[in-house]
C-alpha atoms as a PDB file:
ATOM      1  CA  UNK A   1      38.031 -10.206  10.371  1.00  0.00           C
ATOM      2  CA  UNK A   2      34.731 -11.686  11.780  1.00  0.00           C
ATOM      3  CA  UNK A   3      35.979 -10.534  15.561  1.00  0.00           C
ATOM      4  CA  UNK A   4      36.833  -7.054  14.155  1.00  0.00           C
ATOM      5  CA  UNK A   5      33.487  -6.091  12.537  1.00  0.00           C
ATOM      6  CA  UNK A   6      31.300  -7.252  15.197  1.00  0.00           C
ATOM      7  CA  UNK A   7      33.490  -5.059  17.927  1.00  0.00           C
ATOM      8  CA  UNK A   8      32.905  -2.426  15.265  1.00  0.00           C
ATOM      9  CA  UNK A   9      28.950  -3.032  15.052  1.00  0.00           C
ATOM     10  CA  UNK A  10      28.709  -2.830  19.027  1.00  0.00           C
ATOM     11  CA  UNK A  11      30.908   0.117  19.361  1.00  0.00           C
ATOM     12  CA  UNK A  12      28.689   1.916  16.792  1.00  0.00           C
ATOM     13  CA  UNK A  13      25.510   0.667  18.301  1.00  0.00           C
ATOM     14  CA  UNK A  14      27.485   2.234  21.671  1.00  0.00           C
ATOM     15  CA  UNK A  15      27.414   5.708  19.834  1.00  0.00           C
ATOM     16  CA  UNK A  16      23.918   5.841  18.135  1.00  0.00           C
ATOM     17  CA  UNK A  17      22.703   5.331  21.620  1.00  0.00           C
ATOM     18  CA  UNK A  18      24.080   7.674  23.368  1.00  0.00           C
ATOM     19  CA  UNK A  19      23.337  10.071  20.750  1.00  0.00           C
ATOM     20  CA  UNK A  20      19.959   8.955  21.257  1.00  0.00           C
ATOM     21  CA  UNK A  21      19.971   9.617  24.646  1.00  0.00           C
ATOM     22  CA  UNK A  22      21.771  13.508  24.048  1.00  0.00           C
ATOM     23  CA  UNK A  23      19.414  14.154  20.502  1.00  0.00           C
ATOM     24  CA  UNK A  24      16.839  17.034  21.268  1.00  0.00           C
ATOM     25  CA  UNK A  25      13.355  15.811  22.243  1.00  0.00           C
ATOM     26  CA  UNK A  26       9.948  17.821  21.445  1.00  0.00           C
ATOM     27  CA  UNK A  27       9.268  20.142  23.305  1.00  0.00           C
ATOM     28  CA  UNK A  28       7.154  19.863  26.256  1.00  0.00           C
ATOM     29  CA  UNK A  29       4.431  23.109  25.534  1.00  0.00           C
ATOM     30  CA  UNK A  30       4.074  21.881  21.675  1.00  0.00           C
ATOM     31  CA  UNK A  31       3.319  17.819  22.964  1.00  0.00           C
ATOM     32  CA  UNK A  32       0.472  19.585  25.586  1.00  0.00           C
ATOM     33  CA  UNK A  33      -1.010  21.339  23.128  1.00  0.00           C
ATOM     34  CA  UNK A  34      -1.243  18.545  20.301  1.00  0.00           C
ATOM     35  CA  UNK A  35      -2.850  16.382  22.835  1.00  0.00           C
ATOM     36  CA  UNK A  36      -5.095  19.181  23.836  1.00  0.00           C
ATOM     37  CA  UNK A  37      -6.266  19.407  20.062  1.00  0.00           C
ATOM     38  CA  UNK A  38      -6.717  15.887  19.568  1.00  0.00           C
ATOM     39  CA  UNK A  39      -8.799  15.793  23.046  1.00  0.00           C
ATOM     40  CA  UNK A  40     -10.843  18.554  21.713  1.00  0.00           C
ATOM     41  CA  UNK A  41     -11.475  17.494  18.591  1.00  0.00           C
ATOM     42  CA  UNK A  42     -12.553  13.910  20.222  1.00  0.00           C
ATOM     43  CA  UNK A  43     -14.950  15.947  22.682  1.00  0.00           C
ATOM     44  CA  UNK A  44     -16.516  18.211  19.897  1.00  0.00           C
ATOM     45  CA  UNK A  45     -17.288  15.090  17.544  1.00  0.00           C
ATOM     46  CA  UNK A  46     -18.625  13.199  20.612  1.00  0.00           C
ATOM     47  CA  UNK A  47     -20.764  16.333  21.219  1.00  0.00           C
ATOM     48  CA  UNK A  48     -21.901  16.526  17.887  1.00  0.00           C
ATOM     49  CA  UNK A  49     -22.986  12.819  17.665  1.00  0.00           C
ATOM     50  CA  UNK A  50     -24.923  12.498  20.918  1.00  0.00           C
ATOM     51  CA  UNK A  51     -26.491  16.307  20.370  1.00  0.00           C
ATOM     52  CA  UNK A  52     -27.776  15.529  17.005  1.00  0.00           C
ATOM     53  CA  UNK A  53     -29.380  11.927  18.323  1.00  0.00           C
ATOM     54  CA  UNK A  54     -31.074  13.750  21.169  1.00  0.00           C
ATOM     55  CA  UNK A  55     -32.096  16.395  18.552  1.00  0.00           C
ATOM     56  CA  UNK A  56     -33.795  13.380  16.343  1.00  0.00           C
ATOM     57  CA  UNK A  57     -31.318  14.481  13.438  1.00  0.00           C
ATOM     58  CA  UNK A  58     -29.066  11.087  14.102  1.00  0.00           C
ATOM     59  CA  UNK A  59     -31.124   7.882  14.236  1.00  0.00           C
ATOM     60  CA  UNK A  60     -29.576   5.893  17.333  1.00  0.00           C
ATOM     61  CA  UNK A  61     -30.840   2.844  15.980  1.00  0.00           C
ATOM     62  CA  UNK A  62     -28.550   3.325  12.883  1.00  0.00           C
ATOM     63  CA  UNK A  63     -25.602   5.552  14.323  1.00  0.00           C
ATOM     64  CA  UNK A  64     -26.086   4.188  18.069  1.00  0.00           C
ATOM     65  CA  UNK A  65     -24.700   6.962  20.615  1.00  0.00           C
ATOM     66  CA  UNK A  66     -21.883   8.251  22.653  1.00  0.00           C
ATOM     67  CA  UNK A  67     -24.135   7.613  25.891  1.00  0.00           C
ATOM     68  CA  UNK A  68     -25.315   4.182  24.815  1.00  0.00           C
ATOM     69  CA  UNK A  69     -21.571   3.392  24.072  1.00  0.00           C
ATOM     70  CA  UNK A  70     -20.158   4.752  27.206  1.00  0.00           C
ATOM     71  CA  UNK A  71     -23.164   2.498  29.216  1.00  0.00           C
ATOM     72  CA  UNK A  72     -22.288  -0.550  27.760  1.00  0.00           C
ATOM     73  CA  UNK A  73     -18.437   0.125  28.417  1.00  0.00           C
ATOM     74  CA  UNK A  74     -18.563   0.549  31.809  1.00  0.00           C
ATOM     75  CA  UNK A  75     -21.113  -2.448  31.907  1.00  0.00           C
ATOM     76  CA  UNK A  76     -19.057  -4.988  30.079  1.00  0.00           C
ATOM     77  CA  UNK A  77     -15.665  -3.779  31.664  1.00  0.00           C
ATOM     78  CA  UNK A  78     -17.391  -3.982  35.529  1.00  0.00           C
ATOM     79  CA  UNK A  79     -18.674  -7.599  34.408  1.00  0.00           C
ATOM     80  CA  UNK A  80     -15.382  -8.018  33.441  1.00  0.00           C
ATOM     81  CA  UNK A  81     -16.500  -9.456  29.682  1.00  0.00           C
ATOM     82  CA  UNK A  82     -15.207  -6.841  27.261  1.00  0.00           C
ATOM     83  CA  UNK A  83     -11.745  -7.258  28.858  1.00  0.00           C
ATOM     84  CA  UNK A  84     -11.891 -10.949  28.705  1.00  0.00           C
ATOM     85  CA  UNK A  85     -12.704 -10.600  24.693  1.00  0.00           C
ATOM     86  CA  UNK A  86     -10.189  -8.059  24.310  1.00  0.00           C
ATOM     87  CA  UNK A  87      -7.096 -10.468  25.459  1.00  0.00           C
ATOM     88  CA  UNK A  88      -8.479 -13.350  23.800  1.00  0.00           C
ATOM     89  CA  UNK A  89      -8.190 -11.041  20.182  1.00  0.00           C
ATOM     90  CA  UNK A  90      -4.860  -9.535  21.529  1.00  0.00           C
ATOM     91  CA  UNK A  91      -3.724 -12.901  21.938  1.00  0.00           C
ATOM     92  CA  UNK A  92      -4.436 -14.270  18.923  1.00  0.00           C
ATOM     93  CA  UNK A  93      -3.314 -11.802  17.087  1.00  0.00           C
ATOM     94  CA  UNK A  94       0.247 -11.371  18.640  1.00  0.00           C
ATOM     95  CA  UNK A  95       0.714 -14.699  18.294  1.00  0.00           C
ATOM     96  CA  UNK A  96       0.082 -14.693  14.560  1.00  0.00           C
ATOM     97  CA  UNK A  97       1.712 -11.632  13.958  1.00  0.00           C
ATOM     98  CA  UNK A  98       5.200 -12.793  15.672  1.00  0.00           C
ATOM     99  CA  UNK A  99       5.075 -16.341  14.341  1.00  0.00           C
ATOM    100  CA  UNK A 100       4.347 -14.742  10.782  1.00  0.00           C
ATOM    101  CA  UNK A 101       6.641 -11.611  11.096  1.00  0.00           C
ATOM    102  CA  UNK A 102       9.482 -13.970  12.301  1.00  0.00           C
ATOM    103  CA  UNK A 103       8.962 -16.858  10.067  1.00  0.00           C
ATOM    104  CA  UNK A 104       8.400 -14.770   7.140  1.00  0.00           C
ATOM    105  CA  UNK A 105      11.556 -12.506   7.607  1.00  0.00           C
ATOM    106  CA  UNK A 106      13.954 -15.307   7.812  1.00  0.00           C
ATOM    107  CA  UNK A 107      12.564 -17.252   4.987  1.00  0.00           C
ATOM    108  CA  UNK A 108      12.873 -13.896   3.029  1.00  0.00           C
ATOM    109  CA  UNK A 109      16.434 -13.183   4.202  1.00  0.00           C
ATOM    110  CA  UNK A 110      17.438 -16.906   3.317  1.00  0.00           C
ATOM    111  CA  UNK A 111      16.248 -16.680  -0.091  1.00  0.00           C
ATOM    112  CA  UNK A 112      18.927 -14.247  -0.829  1.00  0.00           C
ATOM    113  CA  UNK A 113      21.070 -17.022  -0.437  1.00  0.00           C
ATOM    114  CA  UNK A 114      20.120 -18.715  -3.337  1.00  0.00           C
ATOM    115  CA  UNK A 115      19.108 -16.452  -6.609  1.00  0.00           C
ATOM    116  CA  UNK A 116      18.259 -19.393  -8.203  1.00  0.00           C
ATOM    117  CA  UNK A 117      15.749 -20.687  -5.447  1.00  0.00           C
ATOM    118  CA  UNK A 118      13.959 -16.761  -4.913  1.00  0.00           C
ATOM    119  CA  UNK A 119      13.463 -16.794  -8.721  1.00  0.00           C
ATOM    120  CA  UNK A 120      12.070 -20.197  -8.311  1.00  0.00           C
ATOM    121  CA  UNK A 121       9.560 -20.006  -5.942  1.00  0.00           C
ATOM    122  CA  UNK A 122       8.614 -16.023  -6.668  1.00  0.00           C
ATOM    123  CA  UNK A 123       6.025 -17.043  -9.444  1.00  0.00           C
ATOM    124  CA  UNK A 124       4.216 -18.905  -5.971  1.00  0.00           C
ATOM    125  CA  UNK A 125       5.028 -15.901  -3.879  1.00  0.00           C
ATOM    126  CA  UNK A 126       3.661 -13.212  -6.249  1.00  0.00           C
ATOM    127  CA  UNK A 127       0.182 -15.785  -7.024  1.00  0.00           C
ATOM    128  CA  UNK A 128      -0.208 -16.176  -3.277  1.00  0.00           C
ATOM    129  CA  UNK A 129      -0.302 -12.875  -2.305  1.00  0.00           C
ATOM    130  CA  UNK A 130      -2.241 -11.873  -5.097  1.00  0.00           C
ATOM    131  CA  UNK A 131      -4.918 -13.549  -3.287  1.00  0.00           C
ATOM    132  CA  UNK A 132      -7.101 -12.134  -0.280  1.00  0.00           C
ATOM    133  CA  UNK A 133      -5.962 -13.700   2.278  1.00  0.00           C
ATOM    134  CA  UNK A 134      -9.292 -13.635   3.632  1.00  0.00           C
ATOM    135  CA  UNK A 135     -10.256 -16.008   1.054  1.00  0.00           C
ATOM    136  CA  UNK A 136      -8.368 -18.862   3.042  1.00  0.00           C
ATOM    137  CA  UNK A 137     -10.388 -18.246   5.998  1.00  0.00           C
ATOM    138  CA  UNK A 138     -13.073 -20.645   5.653  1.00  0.00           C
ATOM    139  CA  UNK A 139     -10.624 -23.350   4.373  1.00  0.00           C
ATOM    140  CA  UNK A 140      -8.187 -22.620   7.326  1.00  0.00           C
ATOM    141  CA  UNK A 141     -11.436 -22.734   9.897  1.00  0.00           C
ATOM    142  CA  UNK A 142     -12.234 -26.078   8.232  1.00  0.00           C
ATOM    143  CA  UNK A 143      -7.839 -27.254   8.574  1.00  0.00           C
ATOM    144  CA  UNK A 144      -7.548 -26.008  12.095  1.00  0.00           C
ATOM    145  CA  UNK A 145     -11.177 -26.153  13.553  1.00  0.00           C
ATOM    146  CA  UNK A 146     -12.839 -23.322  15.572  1.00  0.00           C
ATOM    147  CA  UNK A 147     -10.283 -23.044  18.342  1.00  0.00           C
ATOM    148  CA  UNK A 148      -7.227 -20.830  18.815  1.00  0.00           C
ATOM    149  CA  UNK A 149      -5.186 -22.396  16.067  1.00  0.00           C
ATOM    150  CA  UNK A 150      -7.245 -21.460  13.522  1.00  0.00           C
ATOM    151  CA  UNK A 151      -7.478 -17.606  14.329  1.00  0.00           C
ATOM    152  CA  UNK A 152      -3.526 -17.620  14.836  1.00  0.00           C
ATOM    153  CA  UNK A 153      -3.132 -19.743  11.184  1.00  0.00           C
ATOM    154  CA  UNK A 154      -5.617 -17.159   9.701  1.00  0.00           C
ATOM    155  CA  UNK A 155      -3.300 -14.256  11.218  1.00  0.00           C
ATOM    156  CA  UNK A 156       0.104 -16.000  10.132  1.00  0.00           C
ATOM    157  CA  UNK A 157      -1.326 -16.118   6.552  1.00  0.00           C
ATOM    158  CA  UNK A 158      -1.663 -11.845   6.916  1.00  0.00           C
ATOM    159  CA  UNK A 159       1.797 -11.424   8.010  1.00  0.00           C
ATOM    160  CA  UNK A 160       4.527 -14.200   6.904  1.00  0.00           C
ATOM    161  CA  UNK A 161       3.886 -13.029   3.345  1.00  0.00           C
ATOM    162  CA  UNK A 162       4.232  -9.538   3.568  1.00  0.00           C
ATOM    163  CA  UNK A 163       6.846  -9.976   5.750  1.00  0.00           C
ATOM    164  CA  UNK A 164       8.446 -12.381   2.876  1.00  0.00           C
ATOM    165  CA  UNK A 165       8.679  -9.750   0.352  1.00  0.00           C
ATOM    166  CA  UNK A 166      10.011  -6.989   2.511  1.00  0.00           C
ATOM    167  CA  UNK A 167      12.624  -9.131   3.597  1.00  0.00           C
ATOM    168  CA  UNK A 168      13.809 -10.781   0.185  1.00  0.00           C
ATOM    169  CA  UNK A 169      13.306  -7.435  -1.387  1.00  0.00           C
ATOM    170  CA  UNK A 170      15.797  -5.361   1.492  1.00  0.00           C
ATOM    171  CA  UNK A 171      18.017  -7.808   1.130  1.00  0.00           C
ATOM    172  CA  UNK A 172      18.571  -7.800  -2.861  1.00  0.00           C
ATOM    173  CA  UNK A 173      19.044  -3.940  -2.286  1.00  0.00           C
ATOM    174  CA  UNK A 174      21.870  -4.134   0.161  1.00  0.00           C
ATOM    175  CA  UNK A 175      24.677  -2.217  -1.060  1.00  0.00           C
ATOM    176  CA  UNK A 176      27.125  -3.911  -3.756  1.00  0.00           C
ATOM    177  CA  UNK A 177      29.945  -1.806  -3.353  1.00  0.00           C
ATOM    178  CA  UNK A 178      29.818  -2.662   0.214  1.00  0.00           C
ATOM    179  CA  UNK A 179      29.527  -6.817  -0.184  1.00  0.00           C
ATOM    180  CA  UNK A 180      32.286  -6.419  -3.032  1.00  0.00           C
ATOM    181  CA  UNK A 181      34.269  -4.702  -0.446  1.00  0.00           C
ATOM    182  CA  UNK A 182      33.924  -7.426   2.266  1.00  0.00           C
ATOM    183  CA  UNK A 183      34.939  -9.799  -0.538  1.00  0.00           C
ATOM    184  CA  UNK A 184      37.899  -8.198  -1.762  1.00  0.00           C
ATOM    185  CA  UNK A 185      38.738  -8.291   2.184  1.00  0.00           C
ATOM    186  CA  UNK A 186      38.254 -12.000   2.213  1.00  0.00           C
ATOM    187  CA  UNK A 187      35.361 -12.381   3.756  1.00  0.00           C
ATOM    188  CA  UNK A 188      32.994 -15.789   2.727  1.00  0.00           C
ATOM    189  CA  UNK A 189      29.085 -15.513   1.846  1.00  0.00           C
ATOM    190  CA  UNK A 190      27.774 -16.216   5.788  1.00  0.00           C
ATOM    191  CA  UNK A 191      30.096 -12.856   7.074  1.00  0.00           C
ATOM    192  CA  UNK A 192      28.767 -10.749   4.582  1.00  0.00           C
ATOM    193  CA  UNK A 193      25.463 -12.185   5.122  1.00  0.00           C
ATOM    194  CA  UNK A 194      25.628 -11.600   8.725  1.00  0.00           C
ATOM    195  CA  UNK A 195      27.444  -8.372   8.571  1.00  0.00           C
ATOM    196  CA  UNK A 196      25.960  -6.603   5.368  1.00  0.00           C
ATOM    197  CA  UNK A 197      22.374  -8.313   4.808  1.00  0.00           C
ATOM    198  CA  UNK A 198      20.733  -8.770   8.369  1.00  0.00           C
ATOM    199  CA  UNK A 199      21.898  -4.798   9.582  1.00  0.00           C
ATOM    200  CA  UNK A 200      20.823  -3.368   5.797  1.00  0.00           C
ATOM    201  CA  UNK A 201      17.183  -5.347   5.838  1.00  0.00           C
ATOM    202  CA  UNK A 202      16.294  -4.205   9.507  1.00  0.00           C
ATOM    203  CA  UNK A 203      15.041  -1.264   8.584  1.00  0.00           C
ATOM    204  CA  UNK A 204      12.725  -2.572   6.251  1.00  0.00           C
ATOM    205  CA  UNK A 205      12.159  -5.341   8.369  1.00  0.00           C
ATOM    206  CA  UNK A 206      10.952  -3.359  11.659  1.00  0.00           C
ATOM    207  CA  UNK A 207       8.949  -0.961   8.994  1.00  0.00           C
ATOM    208  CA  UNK A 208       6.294  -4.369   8.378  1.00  0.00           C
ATOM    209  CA  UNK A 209       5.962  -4.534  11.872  1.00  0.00           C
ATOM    210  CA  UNK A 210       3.346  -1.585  11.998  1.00  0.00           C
ATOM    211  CA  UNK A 211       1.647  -3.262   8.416  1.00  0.00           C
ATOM    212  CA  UNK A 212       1.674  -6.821  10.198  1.00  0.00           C
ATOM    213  CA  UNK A 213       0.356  -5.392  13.262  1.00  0.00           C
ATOM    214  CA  UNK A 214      -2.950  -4.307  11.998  1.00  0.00           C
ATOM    215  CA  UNK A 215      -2.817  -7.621   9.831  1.00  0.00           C
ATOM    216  CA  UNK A 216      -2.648  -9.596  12.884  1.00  0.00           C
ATOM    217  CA  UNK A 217      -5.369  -8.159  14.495  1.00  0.00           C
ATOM    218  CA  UNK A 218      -7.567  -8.761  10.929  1.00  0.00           C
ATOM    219  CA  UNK A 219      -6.915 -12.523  10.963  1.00  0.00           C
ATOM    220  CA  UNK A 220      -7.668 -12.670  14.610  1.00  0.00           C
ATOM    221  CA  UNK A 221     -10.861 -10.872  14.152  1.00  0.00           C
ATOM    222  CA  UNK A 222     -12.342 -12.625  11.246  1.00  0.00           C
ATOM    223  CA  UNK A 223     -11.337 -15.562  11.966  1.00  0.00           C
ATOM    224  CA  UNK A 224     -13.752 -14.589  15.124  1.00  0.00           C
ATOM    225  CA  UNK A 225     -16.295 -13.404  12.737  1.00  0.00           C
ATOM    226  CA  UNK A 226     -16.173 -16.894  11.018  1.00  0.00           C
ATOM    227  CA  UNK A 227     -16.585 -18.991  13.865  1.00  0.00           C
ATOM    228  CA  UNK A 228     -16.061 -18.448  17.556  1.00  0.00           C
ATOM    229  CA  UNK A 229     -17.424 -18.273  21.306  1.00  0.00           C
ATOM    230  CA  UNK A 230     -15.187 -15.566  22.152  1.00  0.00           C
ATOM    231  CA  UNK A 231     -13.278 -12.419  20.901  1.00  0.00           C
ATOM    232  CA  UNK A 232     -14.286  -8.900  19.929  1.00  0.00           C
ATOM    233  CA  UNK A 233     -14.717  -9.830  16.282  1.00  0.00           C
ATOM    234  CA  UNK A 234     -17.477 -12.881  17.921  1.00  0.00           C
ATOM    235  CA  UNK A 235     -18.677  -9.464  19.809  1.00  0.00           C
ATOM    236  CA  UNK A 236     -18.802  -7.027  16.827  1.00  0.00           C
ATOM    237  CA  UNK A 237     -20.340  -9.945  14.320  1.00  0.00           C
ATOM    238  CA  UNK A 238     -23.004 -11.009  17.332  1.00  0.00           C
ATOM    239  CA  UNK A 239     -24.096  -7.570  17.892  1.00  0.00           C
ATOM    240  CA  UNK A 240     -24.321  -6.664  14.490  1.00  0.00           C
ATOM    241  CA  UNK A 241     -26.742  -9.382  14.035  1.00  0.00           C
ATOM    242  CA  UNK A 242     -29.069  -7.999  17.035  1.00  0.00           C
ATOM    243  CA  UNK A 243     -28.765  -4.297  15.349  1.00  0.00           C
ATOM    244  CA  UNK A 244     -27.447  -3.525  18.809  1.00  0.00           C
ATOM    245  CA  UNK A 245     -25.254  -0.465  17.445  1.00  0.00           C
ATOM    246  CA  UNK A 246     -23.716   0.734  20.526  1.00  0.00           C
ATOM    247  CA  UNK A 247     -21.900  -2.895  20.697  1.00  0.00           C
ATOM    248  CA  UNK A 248     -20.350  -3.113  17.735  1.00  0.00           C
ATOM    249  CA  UNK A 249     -19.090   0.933  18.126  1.00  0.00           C
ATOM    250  CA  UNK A 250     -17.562  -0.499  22.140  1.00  0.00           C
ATOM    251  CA  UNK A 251     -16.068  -3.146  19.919  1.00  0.00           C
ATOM    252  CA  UNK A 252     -14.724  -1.157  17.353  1.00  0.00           C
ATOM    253  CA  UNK A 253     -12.908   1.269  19.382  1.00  0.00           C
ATOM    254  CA  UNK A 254     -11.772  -1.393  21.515  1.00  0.00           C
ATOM    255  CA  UNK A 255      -9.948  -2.812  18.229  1.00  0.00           C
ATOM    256  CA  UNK A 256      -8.455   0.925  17.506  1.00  0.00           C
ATOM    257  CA  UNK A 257      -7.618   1.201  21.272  1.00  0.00           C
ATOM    258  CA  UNK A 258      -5.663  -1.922  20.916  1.00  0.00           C
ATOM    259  CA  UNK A 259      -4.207  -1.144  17.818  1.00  0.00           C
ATOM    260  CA  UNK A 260      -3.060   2.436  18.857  1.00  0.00           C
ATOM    261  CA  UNK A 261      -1.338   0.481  21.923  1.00  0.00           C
ATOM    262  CA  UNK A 262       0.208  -2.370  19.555  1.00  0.00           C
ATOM    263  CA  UNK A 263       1.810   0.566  16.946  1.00  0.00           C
ATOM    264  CA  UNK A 264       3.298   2.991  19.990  1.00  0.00           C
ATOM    265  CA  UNK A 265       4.937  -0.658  21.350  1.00  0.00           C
ATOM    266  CA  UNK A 266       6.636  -1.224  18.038  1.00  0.00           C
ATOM    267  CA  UNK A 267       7.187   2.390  17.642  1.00  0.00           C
ATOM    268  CA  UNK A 268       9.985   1.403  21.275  1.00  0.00           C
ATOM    269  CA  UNK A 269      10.747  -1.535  19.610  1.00  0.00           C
ATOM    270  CA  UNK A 270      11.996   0.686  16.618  1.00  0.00           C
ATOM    271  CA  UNK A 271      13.656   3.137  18.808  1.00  0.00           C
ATOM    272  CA  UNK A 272      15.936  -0.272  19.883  1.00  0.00           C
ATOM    273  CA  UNK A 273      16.275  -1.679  17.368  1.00  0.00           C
ATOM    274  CA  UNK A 274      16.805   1.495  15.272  1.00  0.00           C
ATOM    275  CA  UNK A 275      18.410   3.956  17.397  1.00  0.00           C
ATOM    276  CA  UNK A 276      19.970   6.325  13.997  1.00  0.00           C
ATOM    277  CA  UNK A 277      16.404   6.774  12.882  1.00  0.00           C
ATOM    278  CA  UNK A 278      15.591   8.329  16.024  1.00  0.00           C
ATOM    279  CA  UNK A 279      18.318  10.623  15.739  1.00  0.00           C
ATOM    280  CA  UNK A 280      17.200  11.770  12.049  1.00  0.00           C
ATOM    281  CA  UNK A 281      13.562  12.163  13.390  1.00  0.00           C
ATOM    282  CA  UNK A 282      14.620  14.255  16.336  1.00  0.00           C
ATOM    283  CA  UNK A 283      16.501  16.603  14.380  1.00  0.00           C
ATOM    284  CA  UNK A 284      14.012  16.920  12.313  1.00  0.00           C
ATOM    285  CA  UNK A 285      11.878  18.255  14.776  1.00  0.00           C
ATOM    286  CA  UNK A 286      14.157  20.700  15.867  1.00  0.00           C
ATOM    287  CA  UNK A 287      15.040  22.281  12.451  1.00  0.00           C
END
């Protein structure tokens, strides 16, 4: 039995993806002109902005502007700075997020396990994430110091939990009528974990991913805020301090450059490790 349902697994896995590969794709003309749009839209905001601080209508002291922004970017980037702070963040905060996402999956996933141990420790689970997580931050700076380990602790604290619940909570759902089936067929409690549980609770596993992601990058950043020499939360928090708007707006879309980058990379991890859903989505699009 346990030889037959994984050939059965990888044969279907086979099939979703080369239905994924034959599913219709958007087309070409309707892509261009959503991007075109969005690029407009960007350009006409930007236009406002910097027209009505020229104009004296938008105080640049308050608001900054596009200009001043675009100065400083090219400054920072050709000194070689705002590049530096952006991998120290992006490090920090994939870090947290994977050790968290992992970690807080499988200890989720295990619980199911044991009924008596999930209803056990959920009274712990349900106070601890009823708390802002932020609130740890100056007791985890104080634990781990003002170095790496701190920021990554700080992001692990974001995810794990929330990872936690989606796990436990996909993997109560998981069809009955399914396990009962792989029991009447004789199958013991680690084969219809294996073969029921882990495939059901992907999806809602690989759904936290986007959630954790921004998480990730929160701990990382004010954990930076807190206490740090480097970062773009050390830049934002600095600059903000100085009144030095156009800073904190090069380190704020930095931070939504990096998450936009971090969501499309989990949006292809999805596509793997989810190929059916692209197949829904895609015909989707073409009805």
């Amino acid at each position: 039995m346990s030889s037959t349902l994984p050939n059965s697994a990888a044969r279907n896995t086979g099939e979703s993806s080369a239905m994924v590969a034959s599913a219709p794709k958007e087309k070409l003309p309707e892509a261009f002109l959503r991007v075109a749009i969005q690029f407009t839209l960007l350009v006409v905001i930007l236009g406002i902005w910097e027209g009505g601080v020229r104009m004296g209508w938008i105080s640049a002291f308050l608001f900054g502007s596009p200009v001043g922004i675009a100065q400083f970017t090219f400054k920072s980037i050709m000194d070689g700075s705002l590049l530096y702070d952006t991998w120290v963040t992006v490090f920090e905060a994939t870090l947290g997020f994977v050790i968290g996402t992992v970690a807080g999956s499988l200890l989720g996933l295990a619980l199911w396990y044991s009924p008596f141990i999930a209803r056990t420790v959920e009274p712990i689970v349900v106070a601890f994430n009823s708390v802002p997580k932020i609130a740890f931050a100056p007791i985890i700076i104080l634990w781990f110091g003002t170095g790496l380990t701190s920021k990554v602790a700080l992001a692990i604290s974001l995810t794990a939990i929330v990872a936690l619940i989606a796990a436990y909570q996909a993997a109560k759902d998981a069809d009955p009528d399914l396990q009962g089936l792989m029991v009447t067929l004789g199958a013991n409690k680690h084969q219809i974990f294996y073969n029921v549980i882990v495939p059901s609770s992907l999806p809602a596993i690989v759904a936290t991913f986007r959630i954790n992601v921004g998480f990730g990058l929160v701990g990382a950043v004010v954990g930076e805020f807190i206490s740090s020499q480097r970062g773009l939360g050390h830049l934002i928090f600095t600059a903000s301090s100085l009144y030095d708007l156009n800073t904190v707006w090069v380190g704020l879309f930095t931070l939504m450059a990096v998450g936009f980058v971090l969501y499309y990379v989990i949006d292809w991890v999805e596509r793997r490790l989810l190929p059916w859903k692209v197949i829904d989505h895609r015909q989707d699009l073409r009805v």
